[in-house]
PDB file of N, CA and C in Angstrom:
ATOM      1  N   UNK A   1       4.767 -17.475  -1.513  1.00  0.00           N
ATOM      2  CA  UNK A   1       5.376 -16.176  -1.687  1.00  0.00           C
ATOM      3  C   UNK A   1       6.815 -16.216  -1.179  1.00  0.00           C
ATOM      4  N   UNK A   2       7.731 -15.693  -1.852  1.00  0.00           N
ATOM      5  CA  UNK A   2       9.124 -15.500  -1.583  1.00  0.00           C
ATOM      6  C   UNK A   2       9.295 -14.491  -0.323  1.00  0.00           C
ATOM      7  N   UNK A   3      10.237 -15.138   0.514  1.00  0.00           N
ATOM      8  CA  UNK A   3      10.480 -14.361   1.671  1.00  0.00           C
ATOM      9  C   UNK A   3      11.302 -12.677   1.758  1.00  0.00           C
ATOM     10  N   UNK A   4      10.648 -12.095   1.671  1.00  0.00           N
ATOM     11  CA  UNK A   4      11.185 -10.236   1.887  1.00  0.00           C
ATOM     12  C   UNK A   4      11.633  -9.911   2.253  1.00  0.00           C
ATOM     13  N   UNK A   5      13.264  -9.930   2.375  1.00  0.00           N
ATOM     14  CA  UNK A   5      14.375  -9.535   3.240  1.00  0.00           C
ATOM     15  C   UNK A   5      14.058  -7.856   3.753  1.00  0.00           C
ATOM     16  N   UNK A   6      13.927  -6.724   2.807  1.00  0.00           N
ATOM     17  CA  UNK A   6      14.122  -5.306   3.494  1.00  0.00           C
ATOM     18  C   UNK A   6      12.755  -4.973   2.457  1.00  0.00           C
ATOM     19  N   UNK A   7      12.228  -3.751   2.952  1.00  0.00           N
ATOM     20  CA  UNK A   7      10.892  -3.166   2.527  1.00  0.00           C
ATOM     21  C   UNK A   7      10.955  -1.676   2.993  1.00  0.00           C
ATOM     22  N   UNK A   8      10.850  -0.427   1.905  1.00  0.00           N
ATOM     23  CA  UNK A   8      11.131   0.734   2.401  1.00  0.00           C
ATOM     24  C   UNK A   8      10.284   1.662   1.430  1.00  0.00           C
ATOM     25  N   UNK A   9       9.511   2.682   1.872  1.00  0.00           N
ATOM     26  CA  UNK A   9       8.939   3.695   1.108  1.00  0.00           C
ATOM     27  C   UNK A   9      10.139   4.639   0.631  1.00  0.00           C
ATOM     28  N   UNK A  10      10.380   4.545  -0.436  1.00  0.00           N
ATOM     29  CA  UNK A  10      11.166   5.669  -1.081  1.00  0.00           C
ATOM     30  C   UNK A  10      10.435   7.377  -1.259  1.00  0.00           C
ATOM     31  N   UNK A  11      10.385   7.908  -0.408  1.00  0.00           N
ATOM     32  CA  UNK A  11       9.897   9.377  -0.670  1.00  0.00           C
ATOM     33  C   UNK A  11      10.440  10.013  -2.382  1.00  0.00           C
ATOM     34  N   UNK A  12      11.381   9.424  -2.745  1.00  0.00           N
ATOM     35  CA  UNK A  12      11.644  10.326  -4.194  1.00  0.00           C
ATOM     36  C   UNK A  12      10.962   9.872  -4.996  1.00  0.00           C
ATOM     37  N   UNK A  13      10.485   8.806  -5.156  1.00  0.00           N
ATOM     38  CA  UNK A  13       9.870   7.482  -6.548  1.00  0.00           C
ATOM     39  C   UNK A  13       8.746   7.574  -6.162  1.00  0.00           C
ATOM     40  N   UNK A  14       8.147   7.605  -5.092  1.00  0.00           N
ATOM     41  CA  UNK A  14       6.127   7.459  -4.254  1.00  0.00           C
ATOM     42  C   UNK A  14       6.502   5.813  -4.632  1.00  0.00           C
ATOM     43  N   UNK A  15       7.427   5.052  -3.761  1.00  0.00           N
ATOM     44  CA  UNK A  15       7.333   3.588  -4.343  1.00  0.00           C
ATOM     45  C   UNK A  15       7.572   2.876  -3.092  1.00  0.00           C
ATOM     46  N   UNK A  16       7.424   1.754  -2.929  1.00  0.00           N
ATOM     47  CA  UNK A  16       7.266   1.004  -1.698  1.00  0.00           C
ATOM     48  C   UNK A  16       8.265  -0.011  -2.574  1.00  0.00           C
ATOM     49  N   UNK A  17       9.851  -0.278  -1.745  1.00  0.00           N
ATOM     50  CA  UNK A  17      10.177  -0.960  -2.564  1.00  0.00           C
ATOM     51  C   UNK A  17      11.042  -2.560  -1.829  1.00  0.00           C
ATOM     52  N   UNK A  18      11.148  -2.929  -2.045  1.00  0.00           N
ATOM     53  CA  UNK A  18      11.461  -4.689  -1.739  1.00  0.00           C
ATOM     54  C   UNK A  18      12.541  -4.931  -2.226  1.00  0.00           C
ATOM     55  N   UNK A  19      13.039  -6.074  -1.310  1.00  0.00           N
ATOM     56  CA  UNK A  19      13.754  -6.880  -1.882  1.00  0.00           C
ATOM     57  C   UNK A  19      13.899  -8.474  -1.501  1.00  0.00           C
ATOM     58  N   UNK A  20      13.746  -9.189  -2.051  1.00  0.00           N
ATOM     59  CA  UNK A  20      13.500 -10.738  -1.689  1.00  0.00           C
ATOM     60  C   UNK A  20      14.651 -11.143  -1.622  1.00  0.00           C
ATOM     61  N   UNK A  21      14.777 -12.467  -1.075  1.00  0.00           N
ATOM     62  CA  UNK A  21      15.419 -13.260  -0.935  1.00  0.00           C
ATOM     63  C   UNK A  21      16.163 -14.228  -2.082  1.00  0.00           C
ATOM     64  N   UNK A  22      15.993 -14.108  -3.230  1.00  0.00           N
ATOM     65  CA  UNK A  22      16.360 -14.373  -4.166  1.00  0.00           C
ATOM     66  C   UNK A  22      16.800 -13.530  -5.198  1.00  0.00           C
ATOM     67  N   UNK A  23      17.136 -12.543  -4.607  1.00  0.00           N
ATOM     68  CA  UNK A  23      17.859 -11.613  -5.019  1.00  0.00           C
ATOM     69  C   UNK A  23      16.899 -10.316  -6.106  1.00  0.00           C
ATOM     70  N   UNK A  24      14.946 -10.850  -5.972  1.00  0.00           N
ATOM     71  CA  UNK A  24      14.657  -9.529  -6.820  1.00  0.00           C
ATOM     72  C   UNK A  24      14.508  -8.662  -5.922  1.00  0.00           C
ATOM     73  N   UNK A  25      14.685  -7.604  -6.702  1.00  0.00           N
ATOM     74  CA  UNK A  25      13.716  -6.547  -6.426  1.00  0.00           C
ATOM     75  C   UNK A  25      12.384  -5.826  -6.842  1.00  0.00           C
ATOM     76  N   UNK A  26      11.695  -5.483  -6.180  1.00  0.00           N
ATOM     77  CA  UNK A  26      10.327  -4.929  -6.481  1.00  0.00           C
ATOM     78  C   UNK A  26       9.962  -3.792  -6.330  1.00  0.00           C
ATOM     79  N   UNK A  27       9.359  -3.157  -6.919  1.00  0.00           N
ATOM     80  CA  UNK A  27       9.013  -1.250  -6.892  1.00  0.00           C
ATOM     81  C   UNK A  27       7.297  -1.312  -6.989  1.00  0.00           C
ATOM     82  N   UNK A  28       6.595  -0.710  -5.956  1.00  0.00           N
ATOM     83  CA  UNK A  28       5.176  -0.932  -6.260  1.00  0.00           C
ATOM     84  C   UNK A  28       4.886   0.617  -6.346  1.00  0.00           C
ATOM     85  N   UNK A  29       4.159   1.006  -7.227  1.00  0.00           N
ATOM     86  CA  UNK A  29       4.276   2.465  -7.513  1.00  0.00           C
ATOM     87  C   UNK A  29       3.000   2.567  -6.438  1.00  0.00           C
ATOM     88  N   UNK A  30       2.609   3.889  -5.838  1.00  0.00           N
ATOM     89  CA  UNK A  30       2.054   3.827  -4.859  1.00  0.00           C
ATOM     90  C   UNK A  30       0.842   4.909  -5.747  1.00  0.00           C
ATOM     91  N   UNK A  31       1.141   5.640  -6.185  1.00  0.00           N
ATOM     92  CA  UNK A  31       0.542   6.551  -6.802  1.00  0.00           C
ATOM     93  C   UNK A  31      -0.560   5.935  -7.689  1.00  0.00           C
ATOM     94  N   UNK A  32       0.099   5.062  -8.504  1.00  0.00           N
ATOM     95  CA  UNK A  32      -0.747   4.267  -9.566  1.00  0.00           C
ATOM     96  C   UNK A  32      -1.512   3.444  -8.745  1.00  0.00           C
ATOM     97  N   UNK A  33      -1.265   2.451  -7.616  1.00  0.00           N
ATOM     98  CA  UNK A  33      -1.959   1.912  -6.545  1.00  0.00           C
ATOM     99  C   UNK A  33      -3.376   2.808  -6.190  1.00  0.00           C
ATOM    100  N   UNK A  34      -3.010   4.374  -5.811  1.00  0.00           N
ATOM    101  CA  UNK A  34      -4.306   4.805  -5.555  1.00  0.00           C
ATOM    102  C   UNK A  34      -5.125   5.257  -6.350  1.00  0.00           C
ATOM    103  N   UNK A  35      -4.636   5.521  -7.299  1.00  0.00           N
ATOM    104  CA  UNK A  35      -5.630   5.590  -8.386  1.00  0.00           C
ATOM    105  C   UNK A  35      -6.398   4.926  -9.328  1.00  0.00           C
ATOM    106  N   UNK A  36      -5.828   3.172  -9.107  1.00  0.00           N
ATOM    107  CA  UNK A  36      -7.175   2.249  -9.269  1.00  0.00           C
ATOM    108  C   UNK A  36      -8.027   1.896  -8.403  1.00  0.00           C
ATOM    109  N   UNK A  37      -7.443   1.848  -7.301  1.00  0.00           N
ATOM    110  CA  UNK A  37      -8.156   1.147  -6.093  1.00  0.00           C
ATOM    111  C   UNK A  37      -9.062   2.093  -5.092  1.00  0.00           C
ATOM    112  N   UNK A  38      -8.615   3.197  -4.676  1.00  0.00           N
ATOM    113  CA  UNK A  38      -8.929   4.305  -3.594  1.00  0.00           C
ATOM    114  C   UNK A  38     -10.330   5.493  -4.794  1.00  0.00           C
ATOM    115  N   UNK A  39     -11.207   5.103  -4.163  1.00  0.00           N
ATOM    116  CA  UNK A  39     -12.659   5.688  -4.469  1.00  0.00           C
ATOM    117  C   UNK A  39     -12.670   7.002  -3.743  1.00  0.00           C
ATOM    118  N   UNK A  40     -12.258   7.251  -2.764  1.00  0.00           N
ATOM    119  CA  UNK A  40     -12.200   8.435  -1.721  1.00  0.00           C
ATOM    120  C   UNK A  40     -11.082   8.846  -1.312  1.00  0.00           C
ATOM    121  N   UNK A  41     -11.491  10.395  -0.352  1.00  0.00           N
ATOM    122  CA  UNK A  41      -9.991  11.072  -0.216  1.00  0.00           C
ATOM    123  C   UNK A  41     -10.122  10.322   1.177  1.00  0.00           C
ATOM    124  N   UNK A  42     -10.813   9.073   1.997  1.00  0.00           N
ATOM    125  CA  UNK A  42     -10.846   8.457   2.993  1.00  0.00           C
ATOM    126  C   UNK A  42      -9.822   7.794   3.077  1.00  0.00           C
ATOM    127  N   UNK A  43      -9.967   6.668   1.423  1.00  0.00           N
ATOM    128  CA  UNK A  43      -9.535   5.715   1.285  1.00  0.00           C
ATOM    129  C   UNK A  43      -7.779   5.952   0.912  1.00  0.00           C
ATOM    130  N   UNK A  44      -7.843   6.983  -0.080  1.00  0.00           N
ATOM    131  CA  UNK A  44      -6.448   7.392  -0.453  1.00  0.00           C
ATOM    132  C   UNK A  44      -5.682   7.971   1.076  1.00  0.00           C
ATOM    133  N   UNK A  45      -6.141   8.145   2.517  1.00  0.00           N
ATOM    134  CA  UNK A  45      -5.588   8.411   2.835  1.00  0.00           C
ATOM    135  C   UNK A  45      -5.332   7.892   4.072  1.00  0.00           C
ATOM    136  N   UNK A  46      -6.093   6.282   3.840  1.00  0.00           N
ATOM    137  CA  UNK A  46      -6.010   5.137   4.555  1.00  0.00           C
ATOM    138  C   UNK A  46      -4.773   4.812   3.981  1.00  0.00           C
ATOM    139  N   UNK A  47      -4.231   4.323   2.732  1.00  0.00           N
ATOM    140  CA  UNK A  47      -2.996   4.325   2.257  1.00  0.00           C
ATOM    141  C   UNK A  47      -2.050   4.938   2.636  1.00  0.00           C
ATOM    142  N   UNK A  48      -2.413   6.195   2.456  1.00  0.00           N
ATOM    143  CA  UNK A  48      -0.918   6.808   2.612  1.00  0.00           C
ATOM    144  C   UNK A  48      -0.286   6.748   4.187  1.00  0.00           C
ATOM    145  N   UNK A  49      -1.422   6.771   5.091  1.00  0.00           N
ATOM    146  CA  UNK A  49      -0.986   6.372   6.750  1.00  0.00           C
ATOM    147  C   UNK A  49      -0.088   5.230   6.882  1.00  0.00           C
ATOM    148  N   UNK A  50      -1.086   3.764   5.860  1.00  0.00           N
ATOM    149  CA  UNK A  50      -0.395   2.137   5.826  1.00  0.00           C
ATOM    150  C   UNK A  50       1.116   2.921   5.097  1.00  0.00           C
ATOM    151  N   UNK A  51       1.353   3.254   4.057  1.00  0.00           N
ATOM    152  CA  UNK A  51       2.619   3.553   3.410  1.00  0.00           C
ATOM    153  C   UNK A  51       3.700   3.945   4.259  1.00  0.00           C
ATOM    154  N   UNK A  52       3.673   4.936   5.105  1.00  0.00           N
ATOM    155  CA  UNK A  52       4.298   5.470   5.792  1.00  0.00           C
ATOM    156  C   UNK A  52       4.533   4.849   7.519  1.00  0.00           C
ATOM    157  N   UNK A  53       3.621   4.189   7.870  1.00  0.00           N
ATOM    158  CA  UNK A  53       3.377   3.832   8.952  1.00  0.00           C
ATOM    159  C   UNK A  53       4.239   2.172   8.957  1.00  0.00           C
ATOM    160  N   UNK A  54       3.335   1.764   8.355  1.00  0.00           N
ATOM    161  CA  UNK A  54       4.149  -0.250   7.630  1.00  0.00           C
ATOM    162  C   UNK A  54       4.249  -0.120   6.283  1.00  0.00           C
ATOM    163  N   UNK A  55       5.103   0.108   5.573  1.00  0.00           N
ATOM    164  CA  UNK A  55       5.296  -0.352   4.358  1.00  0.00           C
ATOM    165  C   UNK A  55       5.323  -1.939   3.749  1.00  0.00           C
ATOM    166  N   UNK A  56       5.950  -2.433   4.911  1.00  0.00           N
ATOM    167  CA  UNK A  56       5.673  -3.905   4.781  1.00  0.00           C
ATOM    168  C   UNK A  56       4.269  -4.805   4.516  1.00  0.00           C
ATOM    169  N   UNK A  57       3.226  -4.114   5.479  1.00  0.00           N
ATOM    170  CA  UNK A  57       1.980  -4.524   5.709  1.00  0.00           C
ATOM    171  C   UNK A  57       1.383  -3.773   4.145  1.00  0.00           C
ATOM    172  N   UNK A  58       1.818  -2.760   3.415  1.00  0.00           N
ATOM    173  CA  UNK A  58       1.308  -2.366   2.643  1.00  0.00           C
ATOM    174  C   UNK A  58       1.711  -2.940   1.096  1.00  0.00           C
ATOM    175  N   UNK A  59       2.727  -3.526   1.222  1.00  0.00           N
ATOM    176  CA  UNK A  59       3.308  -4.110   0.154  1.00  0.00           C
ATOM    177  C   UNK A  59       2.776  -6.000   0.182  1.00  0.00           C
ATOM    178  N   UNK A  60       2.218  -6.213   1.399  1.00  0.00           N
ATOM    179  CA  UNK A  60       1.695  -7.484   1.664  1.00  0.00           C
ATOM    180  C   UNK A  60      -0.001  -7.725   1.185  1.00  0.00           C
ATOM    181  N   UNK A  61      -0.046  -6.300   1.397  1.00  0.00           N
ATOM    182  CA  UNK A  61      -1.649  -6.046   1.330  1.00  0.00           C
ATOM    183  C   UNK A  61      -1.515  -5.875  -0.318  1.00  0.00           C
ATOM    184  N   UNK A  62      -0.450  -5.930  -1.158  1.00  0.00           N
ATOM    185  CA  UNK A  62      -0.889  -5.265  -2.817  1.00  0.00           C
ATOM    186  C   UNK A  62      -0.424  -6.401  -3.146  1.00  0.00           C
ATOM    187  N   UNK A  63       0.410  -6.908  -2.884  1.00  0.00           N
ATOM    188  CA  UNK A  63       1.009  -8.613  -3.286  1.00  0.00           C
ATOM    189  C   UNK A  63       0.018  -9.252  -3.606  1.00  0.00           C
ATOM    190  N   UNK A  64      -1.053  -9.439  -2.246  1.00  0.00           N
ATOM    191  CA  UNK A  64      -1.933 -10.590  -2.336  1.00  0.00           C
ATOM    192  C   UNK A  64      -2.973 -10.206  -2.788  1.00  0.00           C
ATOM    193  N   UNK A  65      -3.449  -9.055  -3.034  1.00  0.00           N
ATOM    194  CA  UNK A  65      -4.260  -8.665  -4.261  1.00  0.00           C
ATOM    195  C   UNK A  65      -5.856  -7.855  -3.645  1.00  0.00           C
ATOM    196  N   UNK A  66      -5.839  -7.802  -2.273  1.00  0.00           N
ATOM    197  CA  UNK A  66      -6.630  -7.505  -1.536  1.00  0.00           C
ATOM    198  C   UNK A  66      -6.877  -6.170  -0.992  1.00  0.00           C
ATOM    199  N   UNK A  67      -6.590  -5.229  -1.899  1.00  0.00           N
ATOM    200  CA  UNK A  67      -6.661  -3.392  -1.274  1.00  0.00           C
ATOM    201  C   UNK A  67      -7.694  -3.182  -0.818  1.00  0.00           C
ATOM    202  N   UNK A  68      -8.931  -3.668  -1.842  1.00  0.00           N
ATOM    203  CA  UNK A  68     -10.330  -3.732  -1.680  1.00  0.00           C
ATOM    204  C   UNK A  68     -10.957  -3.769  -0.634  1.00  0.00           C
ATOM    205  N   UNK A  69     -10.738  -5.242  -0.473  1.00  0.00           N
ATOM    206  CA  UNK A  69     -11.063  -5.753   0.614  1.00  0.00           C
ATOM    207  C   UNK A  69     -11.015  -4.692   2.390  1.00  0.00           C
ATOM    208  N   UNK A  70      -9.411  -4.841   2.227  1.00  0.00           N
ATOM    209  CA  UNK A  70      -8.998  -3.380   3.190  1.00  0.00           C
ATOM    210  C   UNK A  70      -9.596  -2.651   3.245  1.00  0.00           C
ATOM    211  N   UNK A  71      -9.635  -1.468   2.291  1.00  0.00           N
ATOM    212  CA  UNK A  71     -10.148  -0.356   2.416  1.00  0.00           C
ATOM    213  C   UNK A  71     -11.391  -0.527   2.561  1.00  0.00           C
ATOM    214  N   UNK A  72     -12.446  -1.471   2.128  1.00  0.00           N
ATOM    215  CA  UNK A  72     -13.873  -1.375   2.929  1.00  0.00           C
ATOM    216  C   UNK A  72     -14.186  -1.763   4.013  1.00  0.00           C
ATOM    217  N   UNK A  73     -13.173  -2.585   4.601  1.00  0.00           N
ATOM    218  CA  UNK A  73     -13.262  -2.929   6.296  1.00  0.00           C
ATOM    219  C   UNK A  73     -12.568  -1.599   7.132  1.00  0.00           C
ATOM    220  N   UNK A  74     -12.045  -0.787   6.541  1.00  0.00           N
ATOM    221  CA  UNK A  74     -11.526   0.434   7.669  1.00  0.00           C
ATOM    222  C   UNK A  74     -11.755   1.742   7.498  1.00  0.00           C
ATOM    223  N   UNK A  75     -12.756   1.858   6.098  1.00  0.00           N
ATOM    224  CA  UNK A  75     -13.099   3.279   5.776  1.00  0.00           C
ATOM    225  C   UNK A  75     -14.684   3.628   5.546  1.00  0.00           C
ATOM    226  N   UNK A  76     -15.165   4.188   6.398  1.00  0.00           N
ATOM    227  CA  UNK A  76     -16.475   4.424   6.055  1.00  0.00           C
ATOM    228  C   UNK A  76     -17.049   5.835   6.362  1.00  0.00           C
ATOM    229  N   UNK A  77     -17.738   6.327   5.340  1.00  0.00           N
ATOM    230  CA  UNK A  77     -17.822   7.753   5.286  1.00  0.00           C
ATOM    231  C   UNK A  77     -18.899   8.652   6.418  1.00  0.00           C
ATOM    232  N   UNK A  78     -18.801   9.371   6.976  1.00  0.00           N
ATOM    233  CA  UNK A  78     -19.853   9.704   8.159  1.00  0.00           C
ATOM    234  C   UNK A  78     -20.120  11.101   7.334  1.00  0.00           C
ATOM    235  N   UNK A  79     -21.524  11.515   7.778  1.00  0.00           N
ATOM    236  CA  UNK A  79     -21.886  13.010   7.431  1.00  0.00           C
ATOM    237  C   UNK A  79     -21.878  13.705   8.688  1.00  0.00           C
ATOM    238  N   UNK A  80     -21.403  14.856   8.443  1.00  0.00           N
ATOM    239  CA  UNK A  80     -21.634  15.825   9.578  1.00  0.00           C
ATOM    240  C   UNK A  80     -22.939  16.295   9.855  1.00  0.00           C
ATOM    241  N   UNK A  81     -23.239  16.046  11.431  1.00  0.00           N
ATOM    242  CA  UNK A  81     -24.463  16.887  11.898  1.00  0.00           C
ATOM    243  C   UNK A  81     -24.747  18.342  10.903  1.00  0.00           C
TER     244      UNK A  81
END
């Protein structure tokens, strides 16, 4: 993987956006992100914490192809008493 000079959530676009070291740039739409991957308003809002919180870690986590994975190791649904 090409090394990621700057990484920033754009609030106007909903985009997490990059720029490498070889001069691309990258736009990961975040919106479209949760709406293949995020099953729940758990999961969609496990995202939006990572988005805002690390964008980096969140753009690392869609790179390598593993949302899945994520979101079932940190979201699990409880019922109320």
């Amino acid at each position: 993987m090409r090394k990621i000079l700057s990484c920033e959530f754009n609030l106007d676009t909903a985009c997490v956006e990059l720029s490498l070291e070889d001069g691309m740039l990258l736009s990961i739409d975040c919106t479209a992100v949760e709406n293949e991957v995020a099953n729940s308003m758990y999961q969609r809002s496990e995202l939006d914490w990572l988005i805002y919180t690390d964008p980096l870690a969140y753009a690392e986590l869609i790179l390598n192809g593993e949302p899945e994975l994520y979101l079932s190791a940190v979201t699990e649904k409880r019922l109320l008493d």
